[in-house]
N, C-alpha and C. Protein backbone atom coordinates (compact mmCIF):
# COMPACT_ATOMS: atom_id res chain seq x y z
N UNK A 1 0.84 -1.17 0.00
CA UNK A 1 0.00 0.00 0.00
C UNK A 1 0.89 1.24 0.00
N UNK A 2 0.90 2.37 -1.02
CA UNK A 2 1.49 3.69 -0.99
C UNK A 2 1.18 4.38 0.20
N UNK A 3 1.96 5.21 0.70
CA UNK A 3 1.52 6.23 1.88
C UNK A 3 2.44 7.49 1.19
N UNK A 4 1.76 8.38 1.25
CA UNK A 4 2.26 9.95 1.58
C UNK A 4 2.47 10.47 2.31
N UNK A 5 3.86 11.74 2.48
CA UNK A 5 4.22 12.01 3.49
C UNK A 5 4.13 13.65 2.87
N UNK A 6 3.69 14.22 3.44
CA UNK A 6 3.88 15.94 3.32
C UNK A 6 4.25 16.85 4.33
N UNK A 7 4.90 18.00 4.20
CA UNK A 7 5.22 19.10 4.35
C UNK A 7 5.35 20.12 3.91
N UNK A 8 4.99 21.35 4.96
CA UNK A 8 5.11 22.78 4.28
C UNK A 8 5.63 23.73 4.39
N UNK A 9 5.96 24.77 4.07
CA UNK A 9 6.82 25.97 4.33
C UNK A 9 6.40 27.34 4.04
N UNK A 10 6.25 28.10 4.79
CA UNK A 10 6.07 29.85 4.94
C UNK A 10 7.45 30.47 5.02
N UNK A 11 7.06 30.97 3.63
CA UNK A 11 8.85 32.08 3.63
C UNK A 11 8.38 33.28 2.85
N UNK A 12 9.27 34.21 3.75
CA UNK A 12 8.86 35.63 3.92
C UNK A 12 10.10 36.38 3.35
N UNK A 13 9.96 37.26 2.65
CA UNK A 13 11.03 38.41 1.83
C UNK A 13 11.59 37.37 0.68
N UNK A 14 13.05 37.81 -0.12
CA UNK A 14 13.70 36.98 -0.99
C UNK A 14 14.63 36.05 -0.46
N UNK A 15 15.56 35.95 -1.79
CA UNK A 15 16.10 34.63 -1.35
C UNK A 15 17.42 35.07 0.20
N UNK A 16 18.02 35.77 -0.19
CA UNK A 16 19.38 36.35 -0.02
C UNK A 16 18.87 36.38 1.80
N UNK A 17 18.06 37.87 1.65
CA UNK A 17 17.43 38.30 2.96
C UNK A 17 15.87 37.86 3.49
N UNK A 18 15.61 36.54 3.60
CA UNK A 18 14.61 36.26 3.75
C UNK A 18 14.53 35.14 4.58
N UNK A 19 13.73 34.70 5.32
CA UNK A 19 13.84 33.58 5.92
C UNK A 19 12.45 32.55 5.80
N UNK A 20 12.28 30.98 6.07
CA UNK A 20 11.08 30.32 6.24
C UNK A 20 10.76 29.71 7.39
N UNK A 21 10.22 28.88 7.37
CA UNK A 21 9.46 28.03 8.83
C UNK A 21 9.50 27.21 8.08
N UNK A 22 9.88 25.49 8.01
CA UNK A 22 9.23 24.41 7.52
C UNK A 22 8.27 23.55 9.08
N UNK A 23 7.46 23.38 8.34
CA UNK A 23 5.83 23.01 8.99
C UNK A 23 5.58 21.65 8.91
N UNK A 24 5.87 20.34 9.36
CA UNK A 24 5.30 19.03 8.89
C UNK A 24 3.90 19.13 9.37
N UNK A 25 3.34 18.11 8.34
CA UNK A 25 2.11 18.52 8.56
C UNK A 25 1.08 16.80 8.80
N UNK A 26 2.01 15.87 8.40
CA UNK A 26 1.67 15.15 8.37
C UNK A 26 1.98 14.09 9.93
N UNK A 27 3.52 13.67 10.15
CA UNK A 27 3.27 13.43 11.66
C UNK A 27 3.57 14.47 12.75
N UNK A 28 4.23 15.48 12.12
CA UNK A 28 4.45 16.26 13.37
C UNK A 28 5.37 16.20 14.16
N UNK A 29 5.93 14.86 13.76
CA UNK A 29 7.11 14.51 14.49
C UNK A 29 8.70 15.83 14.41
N UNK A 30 8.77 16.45 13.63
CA UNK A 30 9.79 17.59 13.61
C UNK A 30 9.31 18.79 13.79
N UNK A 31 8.06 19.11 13.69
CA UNK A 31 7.86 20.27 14.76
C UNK A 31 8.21 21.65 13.30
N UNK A 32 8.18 22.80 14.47
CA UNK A 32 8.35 23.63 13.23
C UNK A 32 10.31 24.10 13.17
N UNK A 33 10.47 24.08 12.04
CA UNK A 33 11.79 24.33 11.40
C UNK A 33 12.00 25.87 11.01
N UNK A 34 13.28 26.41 11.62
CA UNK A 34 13.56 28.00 10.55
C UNK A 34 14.31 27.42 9.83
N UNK A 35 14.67 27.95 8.41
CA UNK A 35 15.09 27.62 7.29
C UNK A 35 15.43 28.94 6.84
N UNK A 36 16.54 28.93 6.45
CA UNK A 36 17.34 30.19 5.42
C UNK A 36 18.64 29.97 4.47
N UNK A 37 19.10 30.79 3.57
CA UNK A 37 19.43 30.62 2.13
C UNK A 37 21.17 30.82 3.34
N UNK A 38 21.17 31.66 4.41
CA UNK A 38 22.63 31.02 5.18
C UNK A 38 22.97 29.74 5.69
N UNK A 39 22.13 29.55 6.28
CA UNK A 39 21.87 28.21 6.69
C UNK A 39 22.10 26.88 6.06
N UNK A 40 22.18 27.62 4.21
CA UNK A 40 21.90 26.36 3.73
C UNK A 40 23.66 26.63 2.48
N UNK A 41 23.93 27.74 2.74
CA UNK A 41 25.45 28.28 2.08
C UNK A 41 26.71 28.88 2.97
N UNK A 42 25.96 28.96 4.53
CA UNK A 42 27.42 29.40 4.89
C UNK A 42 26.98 28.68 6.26
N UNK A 43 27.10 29.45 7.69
CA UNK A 43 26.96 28.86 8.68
C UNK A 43 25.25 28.14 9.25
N UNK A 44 25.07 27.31 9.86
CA UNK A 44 23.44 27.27 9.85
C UNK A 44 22.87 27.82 10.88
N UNK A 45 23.90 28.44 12.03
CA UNK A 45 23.26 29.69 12.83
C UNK A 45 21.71 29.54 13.45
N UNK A 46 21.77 27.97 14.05
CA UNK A 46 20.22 27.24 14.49
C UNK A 46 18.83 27.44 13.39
N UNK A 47 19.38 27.38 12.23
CA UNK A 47 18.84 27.14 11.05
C UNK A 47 18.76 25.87 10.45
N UNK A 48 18.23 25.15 9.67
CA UNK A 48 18.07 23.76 9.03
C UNK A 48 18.40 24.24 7.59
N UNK A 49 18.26 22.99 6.48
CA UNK A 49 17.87 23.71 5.20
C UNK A 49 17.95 22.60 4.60
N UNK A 50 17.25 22.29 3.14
CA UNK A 50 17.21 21.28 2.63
C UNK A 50 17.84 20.00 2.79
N UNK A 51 19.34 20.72 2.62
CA UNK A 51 20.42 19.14 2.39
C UNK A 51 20.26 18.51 4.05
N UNK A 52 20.10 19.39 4.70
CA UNK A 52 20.12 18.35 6.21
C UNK A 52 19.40 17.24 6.17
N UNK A 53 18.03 18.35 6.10
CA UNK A 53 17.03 17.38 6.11
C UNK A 53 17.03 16.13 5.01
N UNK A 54 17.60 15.77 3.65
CA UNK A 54 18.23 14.70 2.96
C UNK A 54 19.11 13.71 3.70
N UNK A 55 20.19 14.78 4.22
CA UNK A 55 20.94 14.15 4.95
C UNK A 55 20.12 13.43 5.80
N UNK A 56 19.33 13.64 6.75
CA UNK A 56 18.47 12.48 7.89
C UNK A 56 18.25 11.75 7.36
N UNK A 57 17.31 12.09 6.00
CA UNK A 57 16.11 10.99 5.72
C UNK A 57 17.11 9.99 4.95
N UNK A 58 18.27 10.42 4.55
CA UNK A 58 19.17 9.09 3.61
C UNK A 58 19.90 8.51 4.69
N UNK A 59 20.02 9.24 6.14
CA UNK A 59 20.71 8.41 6.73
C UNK A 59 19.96 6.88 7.36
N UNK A 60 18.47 7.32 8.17
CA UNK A 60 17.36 6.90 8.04
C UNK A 60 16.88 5.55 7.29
N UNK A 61 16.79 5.90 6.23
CA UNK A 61 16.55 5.64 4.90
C UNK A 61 17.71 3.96 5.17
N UNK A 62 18.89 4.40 4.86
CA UNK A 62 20.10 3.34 4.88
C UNK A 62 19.92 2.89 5.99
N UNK A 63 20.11 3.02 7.05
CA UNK A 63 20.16 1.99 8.40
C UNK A 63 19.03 0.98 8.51
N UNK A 64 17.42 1.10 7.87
CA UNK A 64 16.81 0.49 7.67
C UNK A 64 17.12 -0.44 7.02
N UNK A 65 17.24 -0.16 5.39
CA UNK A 65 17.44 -0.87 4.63
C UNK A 65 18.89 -1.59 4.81
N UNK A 66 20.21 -1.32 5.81
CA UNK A 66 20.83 -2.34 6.16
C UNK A 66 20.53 -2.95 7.16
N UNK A 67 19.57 -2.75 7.90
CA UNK A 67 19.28 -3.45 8.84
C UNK A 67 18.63 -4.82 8.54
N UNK A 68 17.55 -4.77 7.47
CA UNK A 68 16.94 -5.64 6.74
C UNK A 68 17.47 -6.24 6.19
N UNK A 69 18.44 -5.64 5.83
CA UNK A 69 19.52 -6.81 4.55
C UNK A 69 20.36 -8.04 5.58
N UNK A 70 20.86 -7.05 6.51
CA UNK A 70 21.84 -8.05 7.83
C UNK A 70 20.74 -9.14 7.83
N UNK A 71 19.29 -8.72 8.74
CA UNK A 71 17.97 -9.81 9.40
C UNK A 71 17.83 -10.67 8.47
N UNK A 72 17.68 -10.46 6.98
CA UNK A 72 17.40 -11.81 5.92
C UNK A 72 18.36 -12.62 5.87
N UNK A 73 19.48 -12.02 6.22
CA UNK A 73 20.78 -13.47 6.13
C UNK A 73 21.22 -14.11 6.92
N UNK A 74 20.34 -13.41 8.20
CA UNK A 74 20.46 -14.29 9.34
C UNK A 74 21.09 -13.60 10.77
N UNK A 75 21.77 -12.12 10.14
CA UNK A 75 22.44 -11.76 11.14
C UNK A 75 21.82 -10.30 11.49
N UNK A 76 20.45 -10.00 12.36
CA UNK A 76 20.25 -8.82 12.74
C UNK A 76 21.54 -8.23 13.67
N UNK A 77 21.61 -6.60 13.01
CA UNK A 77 22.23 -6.11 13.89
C UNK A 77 21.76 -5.40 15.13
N UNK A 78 23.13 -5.48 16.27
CA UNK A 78 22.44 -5.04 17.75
C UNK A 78 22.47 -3.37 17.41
N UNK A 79 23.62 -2.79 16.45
CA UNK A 79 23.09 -1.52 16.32
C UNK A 79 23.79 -1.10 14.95
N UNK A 80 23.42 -0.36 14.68
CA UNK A 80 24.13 0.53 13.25
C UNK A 80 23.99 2.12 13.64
N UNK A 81 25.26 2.93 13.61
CA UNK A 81 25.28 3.98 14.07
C UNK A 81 25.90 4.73 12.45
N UNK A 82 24.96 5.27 11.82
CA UNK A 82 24.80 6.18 10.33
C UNK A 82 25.13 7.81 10.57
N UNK A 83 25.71 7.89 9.93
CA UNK A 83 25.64 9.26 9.36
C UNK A 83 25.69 9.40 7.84
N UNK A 84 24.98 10.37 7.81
CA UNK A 84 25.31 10.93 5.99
C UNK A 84 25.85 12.39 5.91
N UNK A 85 26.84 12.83 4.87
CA UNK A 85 26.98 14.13 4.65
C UNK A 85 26.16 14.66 3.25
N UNK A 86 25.41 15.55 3.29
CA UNK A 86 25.04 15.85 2.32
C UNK A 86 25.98 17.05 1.71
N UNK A 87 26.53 17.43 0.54
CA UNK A 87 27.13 18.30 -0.21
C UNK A 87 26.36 19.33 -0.67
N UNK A 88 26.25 20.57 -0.65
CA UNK A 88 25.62 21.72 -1.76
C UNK A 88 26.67 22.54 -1.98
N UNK A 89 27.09 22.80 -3.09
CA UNK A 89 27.48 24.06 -3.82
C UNK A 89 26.85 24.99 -4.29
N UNK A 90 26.79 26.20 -4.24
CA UNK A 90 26.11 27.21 -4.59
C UNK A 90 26.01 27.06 -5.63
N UNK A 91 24.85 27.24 -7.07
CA UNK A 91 25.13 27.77 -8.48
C UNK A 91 24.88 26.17 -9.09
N UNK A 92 25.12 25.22 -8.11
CA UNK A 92 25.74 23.61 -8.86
C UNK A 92 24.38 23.00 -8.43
N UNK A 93 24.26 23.07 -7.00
CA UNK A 93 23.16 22.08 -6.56
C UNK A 93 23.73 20.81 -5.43
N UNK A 94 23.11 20.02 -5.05
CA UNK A 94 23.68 18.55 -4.50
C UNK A 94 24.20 18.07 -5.00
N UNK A 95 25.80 17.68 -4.79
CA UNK A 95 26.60 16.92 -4.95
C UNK A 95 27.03 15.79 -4.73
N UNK A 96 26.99 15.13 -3.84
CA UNK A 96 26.77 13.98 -3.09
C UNK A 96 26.31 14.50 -2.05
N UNK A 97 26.25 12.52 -1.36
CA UNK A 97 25.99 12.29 -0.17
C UNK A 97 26.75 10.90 0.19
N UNK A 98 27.41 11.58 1.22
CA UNK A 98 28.26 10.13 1.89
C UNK A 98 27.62 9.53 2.91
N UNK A 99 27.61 8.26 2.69
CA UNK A 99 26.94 7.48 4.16
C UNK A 99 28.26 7.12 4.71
N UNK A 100 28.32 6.98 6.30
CA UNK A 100 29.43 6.66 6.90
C UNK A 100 28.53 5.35 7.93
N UNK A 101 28.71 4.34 8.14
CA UNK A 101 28.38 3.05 9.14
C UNK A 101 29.21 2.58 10.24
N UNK A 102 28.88 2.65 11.49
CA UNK A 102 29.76 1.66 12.27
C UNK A 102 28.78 0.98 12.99
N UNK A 103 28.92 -0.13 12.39
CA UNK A 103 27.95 -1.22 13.38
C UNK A 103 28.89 -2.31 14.24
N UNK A 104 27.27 -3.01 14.98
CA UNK A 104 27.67 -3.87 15.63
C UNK A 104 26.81 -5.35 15.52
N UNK A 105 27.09 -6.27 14.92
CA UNK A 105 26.40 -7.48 14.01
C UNK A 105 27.25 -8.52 14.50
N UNK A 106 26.78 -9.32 15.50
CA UNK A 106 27.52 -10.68 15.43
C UNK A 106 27.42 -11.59 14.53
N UNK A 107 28.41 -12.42 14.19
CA UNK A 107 28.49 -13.33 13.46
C UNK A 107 29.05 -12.62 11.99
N UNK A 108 28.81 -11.41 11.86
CA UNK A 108 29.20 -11.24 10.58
C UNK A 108 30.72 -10.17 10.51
N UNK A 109 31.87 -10.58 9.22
CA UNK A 109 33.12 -9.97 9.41
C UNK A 109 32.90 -8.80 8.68
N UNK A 110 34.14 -8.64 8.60
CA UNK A 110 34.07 -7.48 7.81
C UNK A 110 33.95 -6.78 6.55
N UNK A 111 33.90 -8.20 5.97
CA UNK A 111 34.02 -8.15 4.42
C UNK A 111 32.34 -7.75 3.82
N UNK A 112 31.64 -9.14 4.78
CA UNK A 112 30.41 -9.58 4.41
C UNK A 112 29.69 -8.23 5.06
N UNK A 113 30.17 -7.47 5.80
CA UNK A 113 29.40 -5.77 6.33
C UNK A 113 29.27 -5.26 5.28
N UNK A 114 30.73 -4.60 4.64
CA UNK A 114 30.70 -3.96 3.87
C UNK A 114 29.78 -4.41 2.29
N UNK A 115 29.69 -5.85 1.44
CA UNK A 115 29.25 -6.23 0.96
C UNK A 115 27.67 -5.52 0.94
N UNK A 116 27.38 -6.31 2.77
CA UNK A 116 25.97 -5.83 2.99
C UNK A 116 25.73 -4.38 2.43
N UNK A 117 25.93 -3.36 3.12
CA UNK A 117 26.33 -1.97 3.13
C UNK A 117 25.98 -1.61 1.74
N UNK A 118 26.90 -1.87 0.97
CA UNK A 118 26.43 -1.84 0.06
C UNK A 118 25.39 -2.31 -0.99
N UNK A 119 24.91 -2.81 -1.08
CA UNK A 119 23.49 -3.54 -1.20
C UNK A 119 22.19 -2.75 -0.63
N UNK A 120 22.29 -2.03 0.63
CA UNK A 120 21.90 -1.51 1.18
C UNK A 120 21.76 0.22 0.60
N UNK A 121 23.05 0.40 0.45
CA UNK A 121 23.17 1.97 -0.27
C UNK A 121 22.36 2.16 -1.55
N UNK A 122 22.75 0.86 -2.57
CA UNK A 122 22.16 0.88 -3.88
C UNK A 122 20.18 0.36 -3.58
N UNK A 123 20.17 0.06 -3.11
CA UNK A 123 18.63 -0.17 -2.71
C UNK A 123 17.72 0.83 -2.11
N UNK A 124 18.29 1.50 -0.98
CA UNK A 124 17.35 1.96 0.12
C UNK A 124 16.97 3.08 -1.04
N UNK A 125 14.86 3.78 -0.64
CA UNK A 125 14.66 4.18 -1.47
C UNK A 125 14.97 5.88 -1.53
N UNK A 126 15.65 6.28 -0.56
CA UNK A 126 16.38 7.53 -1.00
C UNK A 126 17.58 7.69 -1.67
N UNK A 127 18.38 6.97 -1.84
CA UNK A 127 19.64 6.25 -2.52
C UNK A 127 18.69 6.51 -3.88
N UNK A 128 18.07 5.56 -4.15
CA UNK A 128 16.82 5.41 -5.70
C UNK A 128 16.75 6.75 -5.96
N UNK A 129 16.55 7.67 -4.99
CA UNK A 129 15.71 9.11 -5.30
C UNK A 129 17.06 9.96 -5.46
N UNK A 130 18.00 9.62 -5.14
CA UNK A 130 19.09 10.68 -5.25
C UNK A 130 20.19 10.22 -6.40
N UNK A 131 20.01 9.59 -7.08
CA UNK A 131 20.86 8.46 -8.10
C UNK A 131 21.13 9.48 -9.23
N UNK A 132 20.83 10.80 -9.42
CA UNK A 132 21.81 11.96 -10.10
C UNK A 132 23.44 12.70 -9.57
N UNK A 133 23.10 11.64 -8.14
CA UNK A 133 24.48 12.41 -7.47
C UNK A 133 25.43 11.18 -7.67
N UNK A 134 27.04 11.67 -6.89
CA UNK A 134 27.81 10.57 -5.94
C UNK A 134 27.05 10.18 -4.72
N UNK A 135 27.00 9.14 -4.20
CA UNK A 135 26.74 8.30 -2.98
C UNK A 135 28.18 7.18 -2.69
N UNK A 136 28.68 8.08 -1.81
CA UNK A 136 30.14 6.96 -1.30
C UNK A 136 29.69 6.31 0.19
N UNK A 137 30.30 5.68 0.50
CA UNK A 137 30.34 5.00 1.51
C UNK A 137 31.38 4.35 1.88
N UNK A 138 31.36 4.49 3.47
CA UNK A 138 32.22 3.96 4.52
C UNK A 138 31.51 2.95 5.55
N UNK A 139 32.06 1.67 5.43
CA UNK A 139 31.72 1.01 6.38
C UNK A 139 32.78 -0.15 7.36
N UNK A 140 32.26 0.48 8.44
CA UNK A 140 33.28 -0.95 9.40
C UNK A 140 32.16 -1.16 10.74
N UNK A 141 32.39 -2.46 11.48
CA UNK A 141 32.41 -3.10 12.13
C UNK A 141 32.94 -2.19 13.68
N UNK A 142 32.13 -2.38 14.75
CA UNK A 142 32.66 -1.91 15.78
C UNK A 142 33.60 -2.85 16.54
């Protein structure tokens, strides 16, 4: 079954000198967001801005989908600790996004992580949604 997820945003003046609110509207779970064009090109000055929020949802996004991949082969992991960097250049757009992994999976080495990991990167469906960029990855074993 499809589900939708939405959100919204109120932004006031232009780009340069202007600022927004992002609004979820659907769980509510993030509450309201300021958002600005510094935030998202120089310091973020308790500001958010697009690429973060990518950044979560691909980090998100991957720990699931390696988590699932570990559980089908037999080896759930006790944890996977993700990060992603998301890239913007001014003028260019998103550049990449690096996932970085350090888990903790018994039974499985280090080879068969990284294997996983990857499988995981090329699958999960923000990986799918971002497949105009680089997506690198780092993975080890705690």
């Amino acid at each position: 079954m499809a589900t939708q997820r939405s959100a919204s945003v109120t932004w006031n003046g232009g780009l340069l000198d202007g600022s927004g609110v992002i609004h979820t509207s659907t769980s509510g779970a993030l509450g309201s967001l300021p958002v600005s064009w510094p935030a998202r090109s120089q310091e973020p000055d308790g500001k958010t801005s697009p690429e973060e929020l990518i950044a979560a949802a691909h980090a998100a996004c991957f720990s699931m989908a390696l988590s699932n991949v570990l559980a089908e082969g037999g080896t759930p992991p006790e944890e996977l600790a993700v990060n992603a960097t998301v890239t913007f250049v001014p003028g260019t757009g998103i550049t990449t996004s690096m996932l970085d992994v350090e888990g903790r999976v018994p039974g499985v080495d280090a080879e068969t992580f990284l294997v996983k990991a990857q499988d995981a990167k090329a699958n999960c469906p923000v990986s799918q949604a971002l497949k105009g960029i680089e997506i690198g990855l780092t993975a080890k074993l705690a």
